[in-house]
C-alpha atoms as a PDB file:
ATOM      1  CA  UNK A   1     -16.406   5.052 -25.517  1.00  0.00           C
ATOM      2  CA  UNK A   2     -16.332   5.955 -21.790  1.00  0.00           C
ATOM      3  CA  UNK A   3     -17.458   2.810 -19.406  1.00  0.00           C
ATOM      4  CA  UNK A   4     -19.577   3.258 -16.549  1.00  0.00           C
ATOM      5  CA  UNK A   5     -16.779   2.830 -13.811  1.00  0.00           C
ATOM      6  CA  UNK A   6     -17.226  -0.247 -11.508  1.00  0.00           C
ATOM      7  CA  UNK A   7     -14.724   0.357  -9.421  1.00  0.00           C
ATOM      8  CA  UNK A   8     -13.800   3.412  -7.833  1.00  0.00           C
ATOM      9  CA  UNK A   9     -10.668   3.801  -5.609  1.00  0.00           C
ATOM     10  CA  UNK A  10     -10.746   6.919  -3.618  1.00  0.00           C
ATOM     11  CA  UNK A  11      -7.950   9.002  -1.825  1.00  0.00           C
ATOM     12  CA  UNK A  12      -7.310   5.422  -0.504  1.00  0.00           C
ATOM     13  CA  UNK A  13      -4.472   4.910   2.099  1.00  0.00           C
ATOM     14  CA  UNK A  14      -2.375   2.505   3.509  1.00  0.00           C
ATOM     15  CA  UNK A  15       0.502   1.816   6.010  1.00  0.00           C
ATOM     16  CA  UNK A  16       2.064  -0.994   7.311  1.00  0.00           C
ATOM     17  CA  UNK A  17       4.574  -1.639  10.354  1.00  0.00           C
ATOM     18  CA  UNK A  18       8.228  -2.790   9.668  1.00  0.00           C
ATOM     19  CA  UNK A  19       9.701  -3.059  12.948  1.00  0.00           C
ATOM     20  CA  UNK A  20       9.681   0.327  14.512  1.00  0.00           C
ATOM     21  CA  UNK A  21       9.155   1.745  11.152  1.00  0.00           C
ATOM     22  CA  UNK A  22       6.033   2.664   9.699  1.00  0.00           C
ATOM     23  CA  UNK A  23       5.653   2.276   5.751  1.00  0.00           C
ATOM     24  CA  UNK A  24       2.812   3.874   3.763  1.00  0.00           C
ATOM     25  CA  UNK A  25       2.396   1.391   0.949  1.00  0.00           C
ATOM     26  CA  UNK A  26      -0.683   3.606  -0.548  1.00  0.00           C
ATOM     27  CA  UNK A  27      -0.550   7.246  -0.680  1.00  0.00           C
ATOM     28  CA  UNK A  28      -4.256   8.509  -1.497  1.00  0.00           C
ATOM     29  CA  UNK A  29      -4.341   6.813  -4.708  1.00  0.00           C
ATOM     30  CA  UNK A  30      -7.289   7.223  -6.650  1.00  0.00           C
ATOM     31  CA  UNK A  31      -8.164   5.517 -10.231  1.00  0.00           C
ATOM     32  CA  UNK A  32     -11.005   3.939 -11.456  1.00  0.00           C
ATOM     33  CA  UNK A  33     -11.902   0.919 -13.293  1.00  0.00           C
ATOM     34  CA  UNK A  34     -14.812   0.317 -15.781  1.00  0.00           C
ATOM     35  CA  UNK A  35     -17.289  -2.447 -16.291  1.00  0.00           C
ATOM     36  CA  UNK A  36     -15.961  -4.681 -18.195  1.00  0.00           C
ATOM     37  CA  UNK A  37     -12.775  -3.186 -18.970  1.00  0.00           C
ATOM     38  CA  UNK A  38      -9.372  -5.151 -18.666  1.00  0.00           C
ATOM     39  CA  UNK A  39      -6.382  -3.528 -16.781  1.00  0.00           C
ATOM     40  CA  UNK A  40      -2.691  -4.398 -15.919  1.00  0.00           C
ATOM     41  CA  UNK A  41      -1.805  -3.532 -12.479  1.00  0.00           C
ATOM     42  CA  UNK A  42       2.547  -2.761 -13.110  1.00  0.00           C
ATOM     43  CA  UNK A  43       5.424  -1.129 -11.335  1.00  0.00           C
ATOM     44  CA  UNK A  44       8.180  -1.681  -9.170  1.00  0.00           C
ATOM     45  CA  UNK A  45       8.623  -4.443  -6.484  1.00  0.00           C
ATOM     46  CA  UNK A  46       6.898  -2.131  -3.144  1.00  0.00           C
ATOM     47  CA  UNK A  47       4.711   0.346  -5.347  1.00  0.00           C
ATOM     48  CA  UNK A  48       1.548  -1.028  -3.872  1.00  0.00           C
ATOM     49  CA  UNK A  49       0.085  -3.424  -6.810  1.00  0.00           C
ATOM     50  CA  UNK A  50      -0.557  -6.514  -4.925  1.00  0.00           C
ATOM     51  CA  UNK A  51      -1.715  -4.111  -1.502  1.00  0.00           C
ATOM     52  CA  UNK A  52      -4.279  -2.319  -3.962  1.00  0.00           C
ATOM     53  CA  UNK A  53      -4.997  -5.599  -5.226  1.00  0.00           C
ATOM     54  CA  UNK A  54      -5.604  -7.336  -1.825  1.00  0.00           C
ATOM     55  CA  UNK A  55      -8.246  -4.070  -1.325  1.00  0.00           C
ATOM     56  CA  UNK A  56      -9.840  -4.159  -4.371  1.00  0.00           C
ATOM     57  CA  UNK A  57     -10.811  -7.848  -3.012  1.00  0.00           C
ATOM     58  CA  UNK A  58     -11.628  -6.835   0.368  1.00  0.00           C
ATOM     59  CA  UNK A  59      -9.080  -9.144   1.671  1.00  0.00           C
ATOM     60  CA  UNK A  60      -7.726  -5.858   3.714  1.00  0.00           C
ATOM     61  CA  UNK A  61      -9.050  -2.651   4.249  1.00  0.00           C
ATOM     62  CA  UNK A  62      -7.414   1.101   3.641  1.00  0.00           C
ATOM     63  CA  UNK A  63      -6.519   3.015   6.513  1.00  0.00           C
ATOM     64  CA  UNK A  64      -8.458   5.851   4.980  1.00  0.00           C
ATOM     65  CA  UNK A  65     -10.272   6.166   1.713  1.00  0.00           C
ATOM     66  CA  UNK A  66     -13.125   4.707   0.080  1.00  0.00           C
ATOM     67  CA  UNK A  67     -13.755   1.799  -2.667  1.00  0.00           C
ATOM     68  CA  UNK A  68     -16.522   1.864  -4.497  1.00  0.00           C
ATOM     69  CA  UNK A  69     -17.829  -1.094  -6.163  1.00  0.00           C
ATOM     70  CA  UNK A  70     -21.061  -0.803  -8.633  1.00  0.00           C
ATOM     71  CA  UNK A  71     -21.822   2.319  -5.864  1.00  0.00           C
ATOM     72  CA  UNK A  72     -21.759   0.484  -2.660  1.00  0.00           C
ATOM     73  CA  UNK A  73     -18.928   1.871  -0.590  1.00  0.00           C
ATOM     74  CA  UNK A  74     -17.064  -1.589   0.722  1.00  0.00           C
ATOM     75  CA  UNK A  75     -15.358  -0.033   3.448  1.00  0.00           C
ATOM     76  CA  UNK A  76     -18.483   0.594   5.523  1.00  0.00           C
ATOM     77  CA  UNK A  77     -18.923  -2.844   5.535  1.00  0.00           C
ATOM     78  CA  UNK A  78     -19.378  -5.153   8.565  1.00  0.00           C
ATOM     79  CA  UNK A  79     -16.660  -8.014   8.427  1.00  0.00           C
ATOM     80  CA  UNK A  80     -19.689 -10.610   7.649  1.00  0.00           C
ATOM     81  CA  UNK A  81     -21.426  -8.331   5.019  1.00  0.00           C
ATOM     82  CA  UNK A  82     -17.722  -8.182   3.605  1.00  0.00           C
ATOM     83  CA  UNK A  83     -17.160 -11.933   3.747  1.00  0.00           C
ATOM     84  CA  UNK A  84     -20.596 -12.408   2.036  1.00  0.00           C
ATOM     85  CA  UNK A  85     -19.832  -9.904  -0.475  1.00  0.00           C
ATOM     86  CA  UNK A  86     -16.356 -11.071  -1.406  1.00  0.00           C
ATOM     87  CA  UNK A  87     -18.146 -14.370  -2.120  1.00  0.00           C
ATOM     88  CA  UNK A  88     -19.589 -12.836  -4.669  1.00  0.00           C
ATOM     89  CA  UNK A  89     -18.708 -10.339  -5.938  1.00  0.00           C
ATOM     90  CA  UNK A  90     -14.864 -11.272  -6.445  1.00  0.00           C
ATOM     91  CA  UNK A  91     -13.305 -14.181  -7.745  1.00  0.00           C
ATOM     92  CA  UNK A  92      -9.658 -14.622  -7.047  1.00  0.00           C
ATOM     93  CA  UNK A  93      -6.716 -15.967  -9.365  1.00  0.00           C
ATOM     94  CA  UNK A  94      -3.493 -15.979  -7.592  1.00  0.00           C
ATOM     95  CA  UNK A  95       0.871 -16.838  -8.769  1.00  0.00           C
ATOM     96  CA  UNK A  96       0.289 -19.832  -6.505  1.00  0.00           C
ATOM     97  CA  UNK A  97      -2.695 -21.964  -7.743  1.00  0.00           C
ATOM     98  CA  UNK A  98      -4.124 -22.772  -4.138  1.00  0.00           C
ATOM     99  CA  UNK A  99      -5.950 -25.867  -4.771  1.00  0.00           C
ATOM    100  CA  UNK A 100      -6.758 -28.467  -2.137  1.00  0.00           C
ATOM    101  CA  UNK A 101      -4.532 -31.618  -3.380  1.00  0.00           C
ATOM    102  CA  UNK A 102      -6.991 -34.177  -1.624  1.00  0.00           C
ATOM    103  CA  UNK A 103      -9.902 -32.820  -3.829  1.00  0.00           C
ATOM    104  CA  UNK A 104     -10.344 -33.539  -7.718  1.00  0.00           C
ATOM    105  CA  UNK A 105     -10.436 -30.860 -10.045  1.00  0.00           C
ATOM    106  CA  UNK A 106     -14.049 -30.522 -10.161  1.00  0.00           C
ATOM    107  CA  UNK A 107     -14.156 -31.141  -6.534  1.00  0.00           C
ATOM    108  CA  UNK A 108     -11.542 -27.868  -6.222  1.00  0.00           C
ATOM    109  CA  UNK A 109     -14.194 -25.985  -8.469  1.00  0.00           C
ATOM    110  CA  UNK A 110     -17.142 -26.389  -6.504  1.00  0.00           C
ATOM    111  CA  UNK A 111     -15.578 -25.167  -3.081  1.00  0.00           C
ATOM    112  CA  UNK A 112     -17.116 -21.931  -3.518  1.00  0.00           C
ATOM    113  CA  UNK A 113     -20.441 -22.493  -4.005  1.00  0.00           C
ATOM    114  CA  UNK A 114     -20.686 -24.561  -0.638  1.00  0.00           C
ATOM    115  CA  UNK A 115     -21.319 -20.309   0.187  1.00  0.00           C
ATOM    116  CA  UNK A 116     -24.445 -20.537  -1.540  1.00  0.00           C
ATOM    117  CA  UNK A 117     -26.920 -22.894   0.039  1.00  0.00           C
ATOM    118  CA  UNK A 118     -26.775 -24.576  -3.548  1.00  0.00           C
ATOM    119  CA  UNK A 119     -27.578 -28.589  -3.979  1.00  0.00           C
ATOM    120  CA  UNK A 120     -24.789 -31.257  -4.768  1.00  0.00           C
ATOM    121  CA  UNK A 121     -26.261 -31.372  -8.153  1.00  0.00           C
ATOM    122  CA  UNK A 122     -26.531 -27.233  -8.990  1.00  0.00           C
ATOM    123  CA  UNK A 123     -22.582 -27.031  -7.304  1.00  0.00           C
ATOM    124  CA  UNK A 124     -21.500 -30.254  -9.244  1.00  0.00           C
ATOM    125  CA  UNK A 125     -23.354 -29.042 -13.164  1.00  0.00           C
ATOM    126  CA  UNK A 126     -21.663 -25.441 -12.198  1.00  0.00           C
ATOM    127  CA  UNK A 127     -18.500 -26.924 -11.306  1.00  0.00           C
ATOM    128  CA  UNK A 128     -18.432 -28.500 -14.498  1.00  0.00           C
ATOM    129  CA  UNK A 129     -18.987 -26.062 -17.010  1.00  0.00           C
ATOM    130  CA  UNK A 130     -16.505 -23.460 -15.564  1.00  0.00           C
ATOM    131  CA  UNK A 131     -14.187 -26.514 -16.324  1.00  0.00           C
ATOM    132  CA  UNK A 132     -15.489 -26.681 -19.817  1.00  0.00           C
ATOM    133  CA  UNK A 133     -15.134 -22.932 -20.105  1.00  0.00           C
ATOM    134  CA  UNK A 134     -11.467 -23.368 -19.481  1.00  0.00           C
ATOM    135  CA  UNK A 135     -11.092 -26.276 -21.632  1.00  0.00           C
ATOM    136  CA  UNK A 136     -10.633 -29.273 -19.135  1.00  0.00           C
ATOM    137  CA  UNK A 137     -13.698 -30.703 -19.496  1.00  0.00           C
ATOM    138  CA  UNK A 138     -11.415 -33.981 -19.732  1.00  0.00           C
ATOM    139  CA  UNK A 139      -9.570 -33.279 -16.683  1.00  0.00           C
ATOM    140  CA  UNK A 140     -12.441 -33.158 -13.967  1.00  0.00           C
ATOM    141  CA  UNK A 141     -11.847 -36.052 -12.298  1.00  0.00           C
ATOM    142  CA  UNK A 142      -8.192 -35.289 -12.041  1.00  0.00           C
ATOM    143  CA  UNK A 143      -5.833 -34.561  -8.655  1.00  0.00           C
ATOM    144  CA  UNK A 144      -3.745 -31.143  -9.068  1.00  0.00           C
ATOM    145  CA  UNK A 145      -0.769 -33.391  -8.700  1.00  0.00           C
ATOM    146  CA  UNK A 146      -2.075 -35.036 -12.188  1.00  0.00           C
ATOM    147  CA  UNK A 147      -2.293 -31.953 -13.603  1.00  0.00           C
ATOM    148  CA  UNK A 148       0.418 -29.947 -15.582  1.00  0.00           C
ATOM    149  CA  UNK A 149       0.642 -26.397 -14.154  1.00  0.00           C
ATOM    150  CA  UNK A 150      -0.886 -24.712 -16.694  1.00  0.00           C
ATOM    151  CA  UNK A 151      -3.913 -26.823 -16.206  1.00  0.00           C
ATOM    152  CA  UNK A 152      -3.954 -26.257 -12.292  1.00  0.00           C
ATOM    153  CA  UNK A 153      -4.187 -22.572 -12.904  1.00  0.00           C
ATOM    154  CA  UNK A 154      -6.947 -23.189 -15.606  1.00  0.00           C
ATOM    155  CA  UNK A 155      -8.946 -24.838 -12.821  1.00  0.00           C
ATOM    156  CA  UNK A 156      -7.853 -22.301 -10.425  1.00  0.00           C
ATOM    157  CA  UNK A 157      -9.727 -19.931 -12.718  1.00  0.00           C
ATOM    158  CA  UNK A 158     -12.419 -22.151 -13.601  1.00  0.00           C
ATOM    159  CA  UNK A 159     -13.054 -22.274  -9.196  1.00  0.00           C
ATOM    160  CA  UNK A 160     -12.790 -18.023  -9.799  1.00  0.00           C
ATOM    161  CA  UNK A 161     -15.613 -17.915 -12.533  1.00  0.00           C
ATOM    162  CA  UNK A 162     -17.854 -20.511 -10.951  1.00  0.00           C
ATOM    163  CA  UNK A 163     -19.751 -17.909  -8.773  1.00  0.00           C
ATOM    164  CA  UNK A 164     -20.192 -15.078 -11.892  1.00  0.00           C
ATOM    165  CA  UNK A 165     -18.483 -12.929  -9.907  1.00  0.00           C
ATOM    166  CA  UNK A 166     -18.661  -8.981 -11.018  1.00  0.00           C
ATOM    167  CA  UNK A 167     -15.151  -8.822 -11.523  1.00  0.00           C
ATOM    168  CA  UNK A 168     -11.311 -11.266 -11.129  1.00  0.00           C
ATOM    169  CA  UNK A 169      -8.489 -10.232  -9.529  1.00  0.00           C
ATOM    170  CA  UNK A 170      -5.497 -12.021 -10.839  1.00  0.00           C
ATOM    171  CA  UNK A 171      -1.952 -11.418  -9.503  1.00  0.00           C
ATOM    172  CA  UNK A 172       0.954 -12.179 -11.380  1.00  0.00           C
ATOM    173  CA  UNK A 173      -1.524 -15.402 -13.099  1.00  0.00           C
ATOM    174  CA  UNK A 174       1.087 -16.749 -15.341  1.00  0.00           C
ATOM    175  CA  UNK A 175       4.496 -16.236 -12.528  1.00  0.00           C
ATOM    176  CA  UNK A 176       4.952 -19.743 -12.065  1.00  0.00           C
ATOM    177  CA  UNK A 177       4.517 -20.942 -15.696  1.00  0.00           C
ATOM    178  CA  UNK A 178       6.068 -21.915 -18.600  1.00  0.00           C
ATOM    179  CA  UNK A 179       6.600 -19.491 -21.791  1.00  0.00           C
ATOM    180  CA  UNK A 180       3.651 -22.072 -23.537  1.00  0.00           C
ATOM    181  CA  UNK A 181       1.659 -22.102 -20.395  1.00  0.00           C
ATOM    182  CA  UNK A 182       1.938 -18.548 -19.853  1.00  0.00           C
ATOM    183  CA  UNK A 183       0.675 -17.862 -23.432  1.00  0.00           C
ATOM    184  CA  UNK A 184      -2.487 -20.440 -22.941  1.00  0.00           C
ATOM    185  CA  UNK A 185      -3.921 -18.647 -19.528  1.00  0.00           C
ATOM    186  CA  UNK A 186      -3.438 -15.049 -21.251  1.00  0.00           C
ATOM    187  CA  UNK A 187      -5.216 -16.198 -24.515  1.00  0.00           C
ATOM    188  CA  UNK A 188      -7.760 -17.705 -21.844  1.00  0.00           C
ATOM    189  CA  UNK A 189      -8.235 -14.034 -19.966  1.00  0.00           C
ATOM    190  CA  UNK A 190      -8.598 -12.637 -23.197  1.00  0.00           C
ATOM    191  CA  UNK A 191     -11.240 -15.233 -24.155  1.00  0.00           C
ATOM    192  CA  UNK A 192     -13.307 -14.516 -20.498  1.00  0.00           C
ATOM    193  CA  UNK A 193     -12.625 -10.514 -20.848  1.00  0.00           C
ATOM    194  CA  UNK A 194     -13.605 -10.466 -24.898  1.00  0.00           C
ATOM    195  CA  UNK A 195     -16.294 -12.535 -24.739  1.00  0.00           C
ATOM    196  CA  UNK A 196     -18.372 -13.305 -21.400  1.00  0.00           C
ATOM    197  CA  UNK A 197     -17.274  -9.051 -20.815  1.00  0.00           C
ATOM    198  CA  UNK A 198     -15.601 -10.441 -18.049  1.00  0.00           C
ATOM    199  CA  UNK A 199     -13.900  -7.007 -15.896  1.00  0.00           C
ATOM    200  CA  UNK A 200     -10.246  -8.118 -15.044  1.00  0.00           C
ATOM    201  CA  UNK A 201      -7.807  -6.595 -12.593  1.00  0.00           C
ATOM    202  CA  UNK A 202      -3.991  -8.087 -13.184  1.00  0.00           C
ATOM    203  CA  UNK A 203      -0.781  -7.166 -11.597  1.00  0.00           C
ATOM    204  CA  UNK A 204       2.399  -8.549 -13.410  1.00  0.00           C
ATOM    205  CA  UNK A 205       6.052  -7.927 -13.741  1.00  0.00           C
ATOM    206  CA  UNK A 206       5.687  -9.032 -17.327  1.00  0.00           C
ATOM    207  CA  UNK A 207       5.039  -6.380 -20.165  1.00  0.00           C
ATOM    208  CA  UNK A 208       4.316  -9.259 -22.599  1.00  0.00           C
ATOM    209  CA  UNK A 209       1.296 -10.096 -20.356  1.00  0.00           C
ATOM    210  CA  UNK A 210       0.751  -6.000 -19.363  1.00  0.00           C
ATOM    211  CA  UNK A 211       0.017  -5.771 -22.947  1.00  0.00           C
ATOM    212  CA  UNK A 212      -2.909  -8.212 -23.403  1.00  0.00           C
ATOM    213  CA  UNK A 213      -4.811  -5.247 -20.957  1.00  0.00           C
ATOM    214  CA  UNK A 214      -6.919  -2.300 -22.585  1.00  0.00           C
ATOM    215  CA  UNK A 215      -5.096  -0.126 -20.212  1.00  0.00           C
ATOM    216  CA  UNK A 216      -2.130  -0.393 -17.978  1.00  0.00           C
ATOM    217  CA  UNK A 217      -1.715   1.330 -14.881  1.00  0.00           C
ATOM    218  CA  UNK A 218       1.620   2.103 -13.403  1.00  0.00           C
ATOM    219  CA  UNK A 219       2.340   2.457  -9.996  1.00  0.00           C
ATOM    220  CA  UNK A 220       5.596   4.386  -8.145  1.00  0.00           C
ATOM    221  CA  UNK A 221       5.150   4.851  -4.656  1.00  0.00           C
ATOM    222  CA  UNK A 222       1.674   3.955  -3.536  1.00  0.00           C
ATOM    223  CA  UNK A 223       0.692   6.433  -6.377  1.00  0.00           C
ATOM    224  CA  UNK A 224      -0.583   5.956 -10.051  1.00  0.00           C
ATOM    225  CA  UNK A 225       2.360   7.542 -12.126  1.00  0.00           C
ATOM    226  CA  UNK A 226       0.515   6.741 -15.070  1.00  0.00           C
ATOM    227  CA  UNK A 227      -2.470   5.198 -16.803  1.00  0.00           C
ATOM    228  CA  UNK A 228      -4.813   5.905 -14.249  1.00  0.00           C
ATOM    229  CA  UNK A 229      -8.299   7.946 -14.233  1.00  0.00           C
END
């Protein structure tokens, strides 16, 4: 059955500058994504995953194009109505796990909410059951550097979901992990995806990972090749 699409990328464009050179990394892509639906993000190194990625997030915006999200266009956005909606609406899982290494895992967690005009209390009980949604309910008082690196991703993800966000944009989640690791945070987006409906944008190299998505999506040239809407 056909989802309702949540995202909508639009005759989107982008370029960047290399020296003299200019280099369109996007060329009017289009594809959509549905509500809920789980998607792989592949194709070679300088196809424009991780640039469509960084849009999708409203971490940069297209040259030209639109990106729709639940209907509201996000490039006609102020850069303070985008900052407020990219707190959330988005939550982010990146290769490198970004956590603070003077904060404690539940500590790390909570970071986004200080967004939210939340109490210490609300932050600290939603802090800790995005922990115990990724299983380190064990682990909260724990540095990063006492934490394996699977686990430091888990609470990087646990710091994604804490806000609800509408959908998570993970690239290349599992890059920096171990074959058993790598297995654990896939079987974990599977878990969030399958059963809290979670929508989930991925880019990877990896087809083993690729393959835990309902669809891929390859890109060749700032276009979809394949896969796409």
């Amino acid at each position: 059955m056909a989802r309702t699409p949540l995202i909508e990328v639009r005759d989107v464009a982008k370029t960047f500058a290399r020296g003299d050179e200019e280099v369109r990394v996007l060329d009017h892509l289009s594809t959509e994504i549905g509500r809920g639906e789980y998607v792989a993000l592949m194709g070679p190194s300088g196809s424009g995953k991780t640039t469509l990625l960084n849009l999708l997030g409203a971490l940069d915006r297209p040259d030209s194009g639109a990106i729709l999200v639940a209907g509201e266009d996000i490039t006609t956005f102020g850069d303070d109505e985008l900052a407020s909606w990219r707190a959330r609406a988005v939550g982010f899982i990146f290769q490198a796990y970004n956590l603070l290494p003077v904060l404690k895992a539940v500590e790390n967690v909570e970071l986004p909410l200080l967004l939210f005009g939340l109490s210490r209390k609300e932050r600290r009980r939603r802090a800790l059951l995005a922990l115990d949604l990724v299983g380190l309910a064990d682990r909260v008082d724990h540095y990063p550097r006492e934490l394996s690196g699977g686990q430091e991703q888990r609470v990087a993800i646990a710091r994604a979901l804490v806000t609800d966000p509408a959908f998570l944009l993970a690239d290349e989640p599992t890059g920096d992990l171990d074959p058993q690791s790598s297995v654990a945070i896939l079987d974990l987006l599977d878990r969030l995806h399958r059963d809290l409906g979670k929508t989930i944008v991925m880019v990877t190299h990896a087809r083993d990972a690729a393959d835990r998505a309902e669809r891929i999506v390859h890109l060749e040239g700032g276009r979809v090749v394949a896969g796409g809407i």
